[in-house]
N, C-alpha and C. Protein backbone atom coordinates (compact mmCIF):
# COMPACT_ATOMS: atom_id res chain seq x y z
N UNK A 1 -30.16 9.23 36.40
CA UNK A 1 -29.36 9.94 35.42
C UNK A 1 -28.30 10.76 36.17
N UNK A 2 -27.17 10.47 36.24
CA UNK A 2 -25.52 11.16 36.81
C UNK A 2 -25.67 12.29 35.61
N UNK A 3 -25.48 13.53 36.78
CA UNK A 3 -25.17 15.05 36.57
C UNK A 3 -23.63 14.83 35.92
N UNK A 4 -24.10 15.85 34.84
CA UNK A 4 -22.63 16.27 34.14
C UNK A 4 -21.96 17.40 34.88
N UNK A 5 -21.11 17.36 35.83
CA UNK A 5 -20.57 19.01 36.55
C UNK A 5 -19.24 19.90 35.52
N UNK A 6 -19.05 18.92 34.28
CA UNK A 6 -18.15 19.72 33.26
C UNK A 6 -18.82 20.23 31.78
N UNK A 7 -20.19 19.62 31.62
CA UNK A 7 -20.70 20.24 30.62
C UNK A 7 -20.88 21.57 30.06
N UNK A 8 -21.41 22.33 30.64
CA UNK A 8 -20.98 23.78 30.11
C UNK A 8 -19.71 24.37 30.43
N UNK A 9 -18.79 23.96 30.77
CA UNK A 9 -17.44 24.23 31.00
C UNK A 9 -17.02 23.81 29.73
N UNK A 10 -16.73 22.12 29.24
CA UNK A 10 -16.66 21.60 27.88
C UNK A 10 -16.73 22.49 26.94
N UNK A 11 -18.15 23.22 27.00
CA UNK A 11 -18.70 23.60 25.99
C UNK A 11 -18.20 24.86 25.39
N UNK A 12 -17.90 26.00 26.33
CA UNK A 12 -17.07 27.03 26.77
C UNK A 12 -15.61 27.32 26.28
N UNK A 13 -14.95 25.87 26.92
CA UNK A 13 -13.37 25.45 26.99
C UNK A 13 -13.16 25.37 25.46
N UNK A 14 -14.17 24.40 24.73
CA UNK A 14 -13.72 23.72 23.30
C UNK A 14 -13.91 25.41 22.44
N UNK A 15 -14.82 26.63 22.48
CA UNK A 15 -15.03 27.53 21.62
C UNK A 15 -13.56 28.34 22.00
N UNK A 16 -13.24 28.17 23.44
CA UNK A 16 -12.14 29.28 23.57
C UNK A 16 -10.58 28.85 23.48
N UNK A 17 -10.86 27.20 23.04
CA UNK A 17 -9.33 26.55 22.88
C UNK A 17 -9.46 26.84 21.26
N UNK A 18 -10.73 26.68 20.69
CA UNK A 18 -10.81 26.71 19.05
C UNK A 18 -10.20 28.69 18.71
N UNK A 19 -10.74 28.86 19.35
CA UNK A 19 -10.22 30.57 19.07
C UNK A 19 -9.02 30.95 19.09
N UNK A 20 -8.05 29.93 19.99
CA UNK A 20 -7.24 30.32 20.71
C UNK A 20 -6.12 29.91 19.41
N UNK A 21 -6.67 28.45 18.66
CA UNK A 21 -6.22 27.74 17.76
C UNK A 21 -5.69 28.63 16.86
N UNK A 22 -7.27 29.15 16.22
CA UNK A 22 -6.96 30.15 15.48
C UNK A 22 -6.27 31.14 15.24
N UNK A 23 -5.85 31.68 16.02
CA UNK A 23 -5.19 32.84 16.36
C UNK A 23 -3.88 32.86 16.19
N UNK A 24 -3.29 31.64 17.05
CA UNK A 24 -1.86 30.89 17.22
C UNK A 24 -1.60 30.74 15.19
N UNK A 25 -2.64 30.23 14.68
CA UNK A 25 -2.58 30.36 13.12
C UNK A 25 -2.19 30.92 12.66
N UNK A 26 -3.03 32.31 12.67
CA UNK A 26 -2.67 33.29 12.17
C UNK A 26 -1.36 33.67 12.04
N UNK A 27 -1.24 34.21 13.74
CA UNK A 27 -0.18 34.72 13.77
C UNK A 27 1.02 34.04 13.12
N UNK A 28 1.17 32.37 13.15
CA UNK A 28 2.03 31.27 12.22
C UNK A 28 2.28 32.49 10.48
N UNK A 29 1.00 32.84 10.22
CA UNK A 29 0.82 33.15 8.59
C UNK A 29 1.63 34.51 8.62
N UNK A 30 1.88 35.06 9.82
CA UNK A 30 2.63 36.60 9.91
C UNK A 30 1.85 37.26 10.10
N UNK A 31 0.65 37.21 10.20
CA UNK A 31 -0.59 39.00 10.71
C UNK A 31 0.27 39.62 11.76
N UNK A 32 -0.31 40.42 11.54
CA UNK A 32 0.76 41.59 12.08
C UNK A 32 -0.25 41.36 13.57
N UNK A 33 0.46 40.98 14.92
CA UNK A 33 0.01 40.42 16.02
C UNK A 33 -1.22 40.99 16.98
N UNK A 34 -0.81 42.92 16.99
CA UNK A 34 -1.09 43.61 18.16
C UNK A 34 -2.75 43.23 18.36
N UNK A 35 -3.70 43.29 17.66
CA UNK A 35 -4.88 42.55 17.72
C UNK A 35 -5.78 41.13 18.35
N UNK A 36 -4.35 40.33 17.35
CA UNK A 36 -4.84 39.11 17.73
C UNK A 36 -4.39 38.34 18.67
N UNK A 37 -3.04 39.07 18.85
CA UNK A 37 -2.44 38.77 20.86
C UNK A 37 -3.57 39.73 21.39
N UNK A 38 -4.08 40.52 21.88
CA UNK A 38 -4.98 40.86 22.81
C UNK A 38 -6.11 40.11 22.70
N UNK A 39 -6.69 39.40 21.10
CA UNK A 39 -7.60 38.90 21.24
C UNK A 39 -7.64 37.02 22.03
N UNK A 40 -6.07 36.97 21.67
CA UNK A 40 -5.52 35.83 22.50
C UNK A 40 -5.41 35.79 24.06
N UNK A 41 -4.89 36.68 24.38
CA UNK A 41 -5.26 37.18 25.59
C UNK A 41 -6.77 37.12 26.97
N UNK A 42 -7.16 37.33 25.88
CA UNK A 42 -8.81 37.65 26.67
C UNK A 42 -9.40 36.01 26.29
N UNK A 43 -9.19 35.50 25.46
CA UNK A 43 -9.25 33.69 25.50
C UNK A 43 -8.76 33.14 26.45
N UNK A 44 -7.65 33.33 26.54
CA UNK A 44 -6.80 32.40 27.50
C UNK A 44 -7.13 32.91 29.30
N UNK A 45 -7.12 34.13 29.32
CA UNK A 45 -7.70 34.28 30.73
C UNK A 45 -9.27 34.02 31.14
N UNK A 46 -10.02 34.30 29.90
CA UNK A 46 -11.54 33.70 30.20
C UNK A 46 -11.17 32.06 30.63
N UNK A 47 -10.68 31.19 29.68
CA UNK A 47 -10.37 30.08 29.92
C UNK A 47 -9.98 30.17 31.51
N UNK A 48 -8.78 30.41 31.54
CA UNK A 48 -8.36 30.06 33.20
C UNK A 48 -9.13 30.82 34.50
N UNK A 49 -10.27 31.83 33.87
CA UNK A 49 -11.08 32.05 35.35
C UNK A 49 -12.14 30.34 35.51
N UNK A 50 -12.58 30.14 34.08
CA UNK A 50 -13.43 29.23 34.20
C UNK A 50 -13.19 27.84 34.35
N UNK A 51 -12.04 27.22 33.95
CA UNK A 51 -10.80 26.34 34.77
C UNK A 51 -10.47 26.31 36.34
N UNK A 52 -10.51 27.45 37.07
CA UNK A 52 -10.73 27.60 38.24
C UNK A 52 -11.96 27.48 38.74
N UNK A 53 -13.32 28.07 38.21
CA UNK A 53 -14.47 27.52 39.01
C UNK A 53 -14.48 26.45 39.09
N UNK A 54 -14.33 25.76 38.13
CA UNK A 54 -15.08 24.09 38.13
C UNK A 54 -13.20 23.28 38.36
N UNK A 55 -12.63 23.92 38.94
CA UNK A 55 -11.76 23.28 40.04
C UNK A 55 -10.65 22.38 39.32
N UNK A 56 -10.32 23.17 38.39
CA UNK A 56 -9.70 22.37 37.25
C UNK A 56 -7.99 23.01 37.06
N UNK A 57 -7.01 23.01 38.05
CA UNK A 57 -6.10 24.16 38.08
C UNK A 57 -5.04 23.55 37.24
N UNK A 58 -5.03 22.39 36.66
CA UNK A 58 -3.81 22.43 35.61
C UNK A 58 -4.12 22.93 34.43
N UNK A 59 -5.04 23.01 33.95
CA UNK A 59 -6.33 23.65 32.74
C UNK A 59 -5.77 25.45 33.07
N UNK A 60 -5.82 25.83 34.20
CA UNK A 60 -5.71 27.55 34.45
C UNK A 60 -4.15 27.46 34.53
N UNK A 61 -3.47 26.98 34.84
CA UNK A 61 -2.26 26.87 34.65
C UNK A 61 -1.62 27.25 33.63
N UNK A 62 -2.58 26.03 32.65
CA UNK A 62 -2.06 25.89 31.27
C UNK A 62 -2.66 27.44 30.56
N UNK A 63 -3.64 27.99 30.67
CA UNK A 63 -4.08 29.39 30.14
C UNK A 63 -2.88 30.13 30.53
N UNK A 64 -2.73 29.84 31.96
CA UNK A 64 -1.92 31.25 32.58
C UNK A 64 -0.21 31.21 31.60
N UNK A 65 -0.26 30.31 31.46
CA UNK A 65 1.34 29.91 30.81
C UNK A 65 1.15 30.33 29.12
N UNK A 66 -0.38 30.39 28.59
CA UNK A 66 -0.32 31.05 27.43
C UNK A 66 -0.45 32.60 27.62
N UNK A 67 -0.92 32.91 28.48
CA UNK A 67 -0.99 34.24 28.58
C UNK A 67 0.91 35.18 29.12
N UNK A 68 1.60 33.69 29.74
CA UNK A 68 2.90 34.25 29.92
C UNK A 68 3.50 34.23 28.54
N UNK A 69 3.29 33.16 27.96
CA UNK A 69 4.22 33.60 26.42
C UNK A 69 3.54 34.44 25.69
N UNK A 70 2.49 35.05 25.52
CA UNK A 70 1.95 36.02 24.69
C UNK A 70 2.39 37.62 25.16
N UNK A 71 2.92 37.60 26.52
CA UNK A 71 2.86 39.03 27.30
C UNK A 71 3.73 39.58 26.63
N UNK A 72 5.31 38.81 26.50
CA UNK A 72 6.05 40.30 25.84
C UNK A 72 5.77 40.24 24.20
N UNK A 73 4.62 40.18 24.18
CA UNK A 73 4.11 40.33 22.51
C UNK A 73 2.84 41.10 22.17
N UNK A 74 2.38 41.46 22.98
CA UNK A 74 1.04 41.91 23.54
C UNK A 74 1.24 43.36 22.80
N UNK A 75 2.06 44.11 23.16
CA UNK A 75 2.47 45.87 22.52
C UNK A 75 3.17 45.82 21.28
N UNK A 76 4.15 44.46 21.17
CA UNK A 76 5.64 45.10 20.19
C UNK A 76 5.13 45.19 18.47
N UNK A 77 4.12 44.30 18.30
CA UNK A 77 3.73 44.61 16.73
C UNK A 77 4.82 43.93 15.98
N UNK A 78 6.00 43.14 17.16
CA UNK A 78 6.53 42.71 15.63
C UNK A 78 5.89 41.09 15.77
N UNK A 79 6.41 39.89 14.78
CA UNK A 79 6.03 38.89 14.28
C UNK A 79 6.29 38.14 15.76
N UNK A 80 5.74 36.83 15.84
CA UNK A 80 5.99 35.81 17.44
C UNK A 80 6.69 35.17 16.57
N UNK A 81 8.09 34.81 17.45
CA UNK A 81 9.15 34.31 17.08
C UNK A 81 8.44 32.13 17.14
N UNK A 82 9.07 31.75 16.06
CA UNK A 82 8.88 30.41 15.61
C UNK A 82 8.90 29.90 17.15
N UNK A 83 9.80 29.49 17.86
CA UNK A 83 9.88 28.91 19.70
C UNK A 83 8.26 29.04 20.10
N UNK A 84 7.73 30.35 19.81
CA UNK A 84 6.25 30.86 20.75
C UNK A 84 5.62 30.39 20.17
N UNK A 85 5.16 30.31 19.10
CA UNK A 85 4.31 29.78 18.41
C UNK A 85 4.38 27.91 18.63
N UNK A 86 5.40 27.58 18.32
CA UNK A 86 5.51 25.74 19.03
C UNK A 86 5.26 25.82 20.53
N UNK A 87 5.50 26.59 21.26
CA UNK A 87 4.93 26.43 22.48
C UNK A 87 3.47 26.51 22.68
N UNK A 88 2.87 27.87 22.16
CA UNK A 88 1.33 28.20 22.17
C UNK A 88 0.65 26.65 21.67
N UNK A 89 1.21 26.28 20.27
CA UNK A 89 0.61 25.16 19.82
C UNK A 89 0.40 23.72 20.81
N UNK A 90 1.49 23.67 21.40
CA UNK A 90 1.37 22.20 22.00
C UNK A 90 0.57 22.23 23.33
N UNK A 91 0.49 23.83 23.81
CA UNK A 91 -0.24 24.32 25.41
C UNK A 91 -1.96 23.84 24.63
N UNK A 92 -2.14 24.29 24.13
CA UNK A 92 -3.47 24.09 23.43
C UNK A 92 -3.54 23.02 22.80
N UNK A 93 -2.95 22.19 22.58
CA UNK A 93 -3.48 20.35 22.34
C UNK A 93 -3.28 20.02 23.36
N UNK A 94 -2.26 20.29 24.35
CA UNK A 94 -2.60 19.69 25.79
C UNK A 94 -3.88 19.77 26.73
N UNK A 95 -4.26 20.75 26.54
CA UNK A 95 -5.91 21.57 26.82
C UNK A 95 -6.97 21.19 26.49
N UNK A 96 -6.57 20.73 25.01
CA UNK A 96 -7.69 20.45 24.77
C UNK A 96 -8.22 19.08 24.18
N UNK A 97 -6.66 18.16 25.16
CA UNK A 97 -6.89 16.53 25.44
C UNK A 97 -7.35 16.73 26.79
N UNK A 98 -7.25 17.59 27.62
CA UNK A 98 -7.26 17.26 28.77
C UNK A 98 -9.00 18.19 28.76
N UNK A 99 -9.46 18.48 28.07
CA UNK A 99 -10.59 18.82 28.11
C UNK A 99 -11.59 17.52 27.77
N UNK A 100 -11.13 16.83 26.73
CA UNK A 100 -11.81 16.40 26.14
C UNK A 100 -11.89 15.02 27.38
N UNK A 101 -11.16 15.02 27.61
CA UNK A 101 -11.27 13.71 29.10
C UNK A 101 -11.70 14.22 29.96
N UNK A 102 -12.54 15.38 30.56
CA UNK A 102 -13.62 15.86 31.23
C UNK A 102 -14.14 14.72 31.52
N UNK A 103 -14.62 14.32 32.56
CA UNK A 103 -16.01 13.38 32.19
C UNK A 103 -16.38 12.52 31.78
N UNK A 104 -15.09 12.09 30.85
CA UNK A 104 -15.34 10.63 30.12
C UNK A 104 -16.26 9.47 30.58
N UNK A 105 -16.21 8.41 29.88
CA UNK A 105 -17.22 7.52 30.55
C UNK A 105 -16.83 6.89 31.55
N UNK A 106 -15.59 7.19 31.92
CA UNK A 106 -14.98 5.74 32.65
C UNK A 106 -14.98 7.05 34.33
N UNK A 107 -15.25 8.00 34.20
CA UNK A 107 -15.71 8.85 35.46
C UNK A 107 -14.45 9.39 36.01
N UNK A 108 -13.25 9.44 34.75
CA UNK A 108 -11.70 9.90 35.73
C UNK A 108 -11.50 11.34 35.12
N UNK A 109 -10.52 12.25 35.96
CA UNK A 109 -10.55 13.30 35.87
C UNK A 109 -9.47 13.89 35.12
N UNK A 110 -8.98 14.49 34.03
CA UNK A 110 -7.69 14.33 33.88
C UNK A 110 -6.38 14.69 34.13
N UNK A 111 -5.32 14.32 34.40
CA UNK A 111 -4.18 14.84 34.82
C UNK A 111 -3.83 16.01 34.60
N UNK A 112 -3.13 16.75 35.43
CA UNK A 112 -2.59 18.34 35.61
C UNK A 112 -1.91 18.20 34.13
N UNK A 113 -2.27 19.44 33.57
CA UNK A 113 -1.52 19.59 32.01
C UNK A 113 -0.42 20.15 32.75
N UNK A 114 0.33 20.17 32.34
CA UNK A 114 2.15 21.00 32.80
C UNK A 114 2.50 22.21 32.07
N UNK A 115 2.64 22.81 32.36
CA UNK A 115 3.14 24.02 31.86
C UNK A 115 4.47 24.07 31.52
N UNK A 116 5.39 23.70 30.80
CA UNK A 116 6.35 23.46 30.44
C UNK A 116 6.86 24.51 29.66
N UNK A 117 6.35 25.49 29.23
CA UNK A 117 6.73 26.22 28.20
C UNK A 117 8.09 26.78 28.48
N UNK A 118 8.94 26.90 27.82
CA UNK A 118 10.32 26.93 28.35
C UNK A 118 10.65 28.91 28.19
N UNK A 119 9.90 29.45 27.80
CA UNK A 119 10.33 30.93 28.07
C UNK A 119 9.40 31.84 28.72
N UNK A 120 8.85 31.15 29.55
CA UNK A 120 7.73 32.06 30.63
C UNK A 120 8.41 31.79 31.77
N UNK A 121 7.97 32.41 32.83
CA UNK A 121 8.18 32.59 34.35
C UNK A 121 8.15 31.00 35.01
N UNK A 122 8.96 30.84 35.50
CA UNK A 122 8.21 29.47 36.97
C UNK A 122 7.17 29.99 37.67
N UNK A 123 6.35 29.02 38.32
CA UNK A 123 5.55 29.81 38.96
C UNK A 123 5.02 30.64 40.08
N UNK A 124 6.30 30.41 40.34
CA UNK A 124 6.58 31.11 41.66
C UNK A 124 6.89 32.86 41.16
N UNK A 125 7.52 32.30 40.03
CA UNK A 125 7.73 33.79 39.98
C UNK A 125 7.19 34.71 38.67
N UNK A 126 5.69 34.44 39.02
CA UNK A 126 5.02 35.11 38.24
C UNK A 126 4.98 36.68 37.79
N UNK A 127 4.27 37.08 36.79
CA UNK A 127 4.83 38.46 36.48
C UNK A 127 4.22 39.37 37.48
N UNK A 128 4.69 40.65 37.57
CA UNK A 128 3.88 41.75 38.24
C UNK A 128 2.62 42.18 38.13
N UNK A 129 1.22 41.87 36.81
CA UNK A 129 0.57 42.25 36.39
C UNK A 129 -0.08 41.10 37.38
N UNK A 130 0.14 39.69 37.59
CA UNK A 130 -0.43 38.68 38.30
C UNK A 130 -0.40 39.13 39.77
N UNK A 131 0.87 39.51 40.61
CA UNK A 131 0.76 40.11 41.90
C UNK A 131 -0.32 41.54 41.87
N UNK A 132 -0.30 42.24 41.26
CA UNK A 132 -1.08 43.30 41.45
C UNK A 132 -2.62 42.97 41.60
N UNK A 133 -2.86 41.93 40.50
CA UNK A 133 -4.26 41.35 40.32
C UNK A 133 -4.82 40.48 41.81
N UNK A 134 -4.08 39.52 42.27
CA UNK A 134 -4.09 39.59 43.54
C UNK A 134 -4.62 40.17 44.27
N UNK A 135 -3.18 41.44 44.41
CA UNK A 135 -3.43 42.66 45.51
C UNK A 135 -4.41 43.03 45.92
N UNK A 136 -5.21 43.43 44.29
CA UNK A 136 -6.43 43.97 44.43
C UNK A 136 -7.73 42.79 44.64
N UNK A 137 -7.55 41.65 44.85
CA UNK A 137 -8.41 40.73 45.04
C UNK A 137 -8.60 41.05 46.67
N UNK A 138 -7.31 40.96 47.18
CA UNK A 138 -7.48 41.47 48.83
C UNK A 138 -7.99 42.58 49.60
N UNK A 139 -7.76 43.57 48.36
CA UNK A 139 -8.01 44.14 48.70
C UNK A 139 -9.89 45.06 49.13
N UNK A 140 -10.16 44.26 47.79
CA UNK A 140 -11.51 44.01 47.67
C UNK A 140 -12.24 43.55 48.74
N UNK A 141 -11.68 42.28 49.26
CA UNK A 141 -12.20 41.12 50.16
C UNK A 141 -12.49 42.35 51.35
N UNK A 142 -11.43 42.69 52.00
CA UNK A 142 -11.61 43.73 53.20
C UNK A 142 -12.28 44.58 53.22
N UNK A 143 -12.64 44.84 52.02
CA UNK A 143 -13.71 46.39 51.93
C UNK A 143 -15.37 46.11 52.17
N UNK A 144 -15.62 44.54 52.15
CA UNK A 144 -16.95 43.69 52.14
C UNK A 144 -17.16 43.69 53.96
């Protein structure tokens, strides 16, 4: 019997792409955001720590690129402009084709989702909240 090494990842990925769904919904219907971007937020980065364990970096990519279009929306309380919302939407069917080909039967892994979203950072030049997070990763390391 061949070990599943994406099964509880799957399992994880599909509740926090479904949340993530939701949310992107909402906000579509006009809820007033400041909530459900933070609650978007904390989806999409759970997603991309756990995309990174199990070695999956176009998957954390693709989080990190929802968490770039959600940032300047995160405080302002006003509505996500129509562009963000078609972006959020298509980052999350990409995610969660490329989830669903985890493992498949045929034993292949699936291709780097792309981050394409056309009003976030390249990735080189990620935001400041990402360098700081870093920082303090190093900084950690040295203190062990």
């Amino acid at each position: 019997m061949a070990k599943d090494p994406y099964k509880y990842f799957r399992i994880e990925a599909r509740e926090l792409l479904e949340g993530l769904a939701q949310g992107v919904l909402e906000l579509e219907k006009g809820v007033i955001p400041t909530a459900v971007v933070g609650r978007l937020f904390r989806y999409a980065h759970t997603l991309k720590g756990a995309a990174r364990v199990v070695k999956q970096p176009g998957l954390a990519d693709a989080a990190h690129a929802i968490e770039d279009v959600l940032s300047p929306h995160r405080d302002s309380g006003a509505p996500l402009p129509r562009p963000s919302i078609d972006i959020l939407l298509g980052l999350i069917d990409k995610m969660t084709a490329s989830v669903a080909a985890l493992g498949s039967a045929d034993g292949a892994v699936p291709a780097q989702v792309p981050s394409e979203h056309a009003t976030g950072p390249a990735p080189a030049a990620r935001t400041p909240s990402c360098r700081r997070a870093t920082g303090n990763r190093a900084r950690r390391s040295r203190r062990t």
